[in-house]
Protein backbone atom coordinates (compact mmCIF):
# COMPACT_ATOMS: atom_id res chain seq x y z
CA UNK A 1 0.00 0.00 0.00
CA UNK A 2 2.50 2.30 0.81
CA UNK A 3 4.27 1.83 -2.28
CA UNK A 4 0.95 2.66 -4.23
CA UNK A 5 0.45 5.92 -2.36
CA UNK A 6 3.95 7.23 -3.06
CA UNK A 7 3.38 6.56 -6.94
CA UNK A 8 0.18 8.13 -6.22
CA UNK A 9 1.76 11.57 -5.01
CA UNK A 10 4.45 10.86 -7.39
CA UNK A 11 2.49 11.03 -10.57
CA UNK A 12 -0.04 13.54 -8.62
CA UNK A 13 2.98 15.91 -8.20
CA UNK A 14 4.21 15.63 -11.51
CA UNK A 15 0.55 16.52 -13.46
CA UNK A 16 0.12 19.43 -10.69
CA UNK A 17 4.20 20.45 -12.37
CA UNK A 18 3.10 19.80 -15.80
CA UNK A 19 -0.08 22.29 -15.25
CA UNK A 20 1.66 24.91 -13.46
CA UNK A 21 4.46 24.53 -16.76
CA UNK A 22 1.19 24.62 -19.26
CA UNK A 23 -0.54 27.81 -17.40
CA UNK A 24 3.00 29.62 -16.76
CA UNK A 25 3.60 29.29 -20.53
CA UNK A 26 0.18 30.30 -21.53
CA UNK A 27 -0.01 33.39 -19.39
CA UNK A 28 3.23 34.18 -20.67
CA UNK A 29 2.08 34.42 -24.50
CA UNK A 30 -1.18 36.16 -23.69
CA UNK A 31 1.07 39.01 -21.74
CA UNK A 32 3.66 38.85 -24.84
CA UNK A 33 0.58 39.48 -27.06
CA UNK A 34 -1.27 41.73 -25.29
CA UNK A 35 2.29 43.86 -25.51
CA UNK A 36 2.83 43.25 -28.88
CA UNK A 37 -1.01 44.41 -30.12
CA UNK A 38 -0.61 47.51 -27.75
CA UNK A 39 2.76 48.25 -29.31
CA UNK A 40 2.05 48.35 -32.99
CA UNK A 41 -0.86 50.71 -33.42
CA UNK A 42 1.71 53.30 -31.50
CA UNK A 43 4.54 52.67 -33.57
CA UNK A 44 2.35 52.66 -36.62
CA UNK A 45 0.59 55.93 -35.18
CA UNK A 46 4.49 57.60 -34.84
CA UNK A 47 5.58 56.50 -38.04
CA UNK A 48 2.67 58.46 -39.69
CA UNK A 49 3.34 62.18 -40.63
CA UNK A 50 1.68 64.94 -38.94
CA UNK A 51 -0.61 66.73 -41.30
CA UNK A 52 -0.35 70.81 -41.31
CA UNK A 53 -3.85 70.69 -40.02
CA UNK A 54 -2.09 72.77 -36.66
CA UNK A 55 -1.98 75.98 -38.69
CA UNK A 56 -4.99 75.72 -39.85
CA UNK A 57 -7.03 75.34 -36.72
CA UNK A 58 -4.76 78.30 -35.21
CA UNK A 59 -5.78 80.77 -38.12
CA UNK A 60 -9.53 79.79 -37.67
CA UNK A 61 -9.48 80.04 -33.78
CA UNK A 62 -8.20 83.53 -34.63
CA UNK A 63 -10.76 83.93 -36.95
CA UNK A 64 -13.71 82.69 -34.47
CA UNK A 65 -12.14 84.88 -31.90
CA UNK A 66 -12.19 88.02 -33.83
CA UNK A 67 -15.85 87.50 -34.79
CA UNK A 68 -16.55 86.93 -31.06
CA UNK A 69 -14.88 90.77 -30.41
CA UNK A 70 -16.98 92.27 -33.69
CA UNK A 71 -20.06 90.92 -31.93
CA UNK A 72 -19.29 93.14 -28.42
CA UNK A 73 -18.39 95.96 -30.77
CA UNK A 74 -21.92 95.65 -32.58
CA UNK A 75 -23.06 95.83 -28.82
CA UNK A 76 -20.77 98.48 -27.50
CA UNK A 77 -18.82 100.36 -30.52
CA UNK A 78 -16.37 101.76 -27.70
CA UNK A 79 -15.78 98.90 -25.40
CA UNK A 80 -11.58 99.28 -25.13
CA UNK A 81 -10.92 95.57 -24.48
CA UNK A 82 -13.01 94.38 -27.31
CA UNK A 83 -11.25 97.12 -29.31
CA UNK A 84 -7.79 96.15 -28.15
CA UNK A 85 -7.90 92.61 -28.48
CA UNK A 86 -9.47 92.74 -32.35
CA UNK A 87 -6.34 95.08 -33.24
CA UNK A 88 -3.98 92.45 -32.11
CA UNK A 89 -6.23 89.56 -33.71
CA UNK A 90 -5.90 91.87 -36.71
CA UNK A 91 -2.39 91.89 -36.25
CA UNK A 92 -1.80 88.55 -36.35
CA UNK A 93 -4.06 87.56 -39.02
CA UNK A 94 -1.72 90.03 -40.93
CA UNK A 95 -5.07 92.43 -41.78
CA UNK A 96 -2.68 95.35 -41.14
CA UNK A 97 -5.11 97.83 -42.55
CA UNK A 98 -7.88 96.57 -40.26
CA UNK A 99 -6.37 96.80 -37.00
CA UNK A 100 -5.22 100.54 -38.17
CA UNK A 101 -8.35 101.37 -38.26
CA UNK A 102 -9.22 99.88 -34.94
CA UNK A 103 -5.68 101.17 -33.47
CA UNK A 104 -6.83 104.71 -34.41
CA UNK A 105 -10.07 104.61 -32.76
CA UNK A 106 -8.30 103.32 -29.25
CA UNK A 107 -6.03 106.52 -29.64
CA UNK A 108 -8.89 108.96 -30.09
CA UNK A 109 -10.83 107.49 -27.15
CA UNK A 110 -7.93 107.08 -25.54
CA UNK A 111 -5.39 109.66 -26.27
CA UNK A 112 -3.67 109.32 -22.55
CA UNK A 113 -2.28 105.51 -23.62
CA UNK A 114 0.57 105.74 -25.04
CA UNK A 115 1.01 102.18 -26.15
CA UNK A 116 -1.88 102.54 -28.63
CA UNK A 117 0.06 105.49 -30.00
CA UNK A 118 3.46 103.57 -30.17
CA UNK A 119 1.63 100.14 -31.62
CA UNK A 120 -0.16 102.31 -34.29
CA UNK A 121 2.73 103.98 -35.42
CA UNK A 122 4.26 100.67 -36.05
CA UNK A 123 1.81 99.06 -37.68
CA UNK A 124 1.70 102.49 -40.35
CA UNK A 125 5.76 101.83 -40.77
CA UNK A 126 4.77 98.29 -41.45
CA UNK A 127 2.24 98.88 -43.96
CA UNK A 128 4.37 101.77 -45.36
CA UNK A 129 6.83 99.53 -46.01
CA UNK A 130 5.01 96.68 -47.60
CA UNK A 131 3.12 99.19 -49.79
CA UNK A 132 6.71 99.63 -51.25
């Protein structure tokens, strides 16, 4: 009998071995795959060039944001911080000739600032200078 039992616990031990082999090598491929199909779409997703969509979207946030300050204007034609922030939208949506305009309106209301003054005169060198 007791030679029975220790084949028993023998061959007991070694299908308990042979399943902790068969579920080590198993959960090793599933975490090898799982790393491999999280791995590709980024290195795919890197390799792909950026499109120049960036500038794009900048230029029409502008855009939205100046038609945001136009609609305050509408409200209040002299509101200084609508006025101010359109001339430098303007500005950098290169409509020199619009934020002039806006530029010499800040000056008239406010002829104490001297920054409007300075900015304005800069912009008319500018636009002098591209006229040539």
């Amino acid at each position: 009998m007791a030679g029975s039992d220790e084949e028993y616990l023998i061959s007991r031990k070694k299908q308990i071995d042979r399943r902790k082999k068969i579920v080590t090598i198993v959960s090793m491929f599933s975490f090898f795959g799982s790393t491999v199909f999280a791995v590709i779409p980024a290195i795919q997703q890197a390799s792909q060039p950026k499109p120049a969509i960036a500038s794009a979207s900048t230029e029409s946030g502008l855009q939205q944001q100046a038609q945001g300050y136009e609609l305050v204007l509408q409200r209040e034609p002299e509101n200084q911080l609508a006025l101010e922030k359109l001339s430098l939208l303007r500005l950098q949506l290169k409509d020199a000739k619009g934020a002039m305009e806006l530029l010499e309106k800040l000056v008239k209301l406010h002829p104490e600032r001297q920054d409007y003054k300075v900015v304005l005169e800069q912009v008319k060198k500018q636009q002098g200078n591209s006229d040539r």
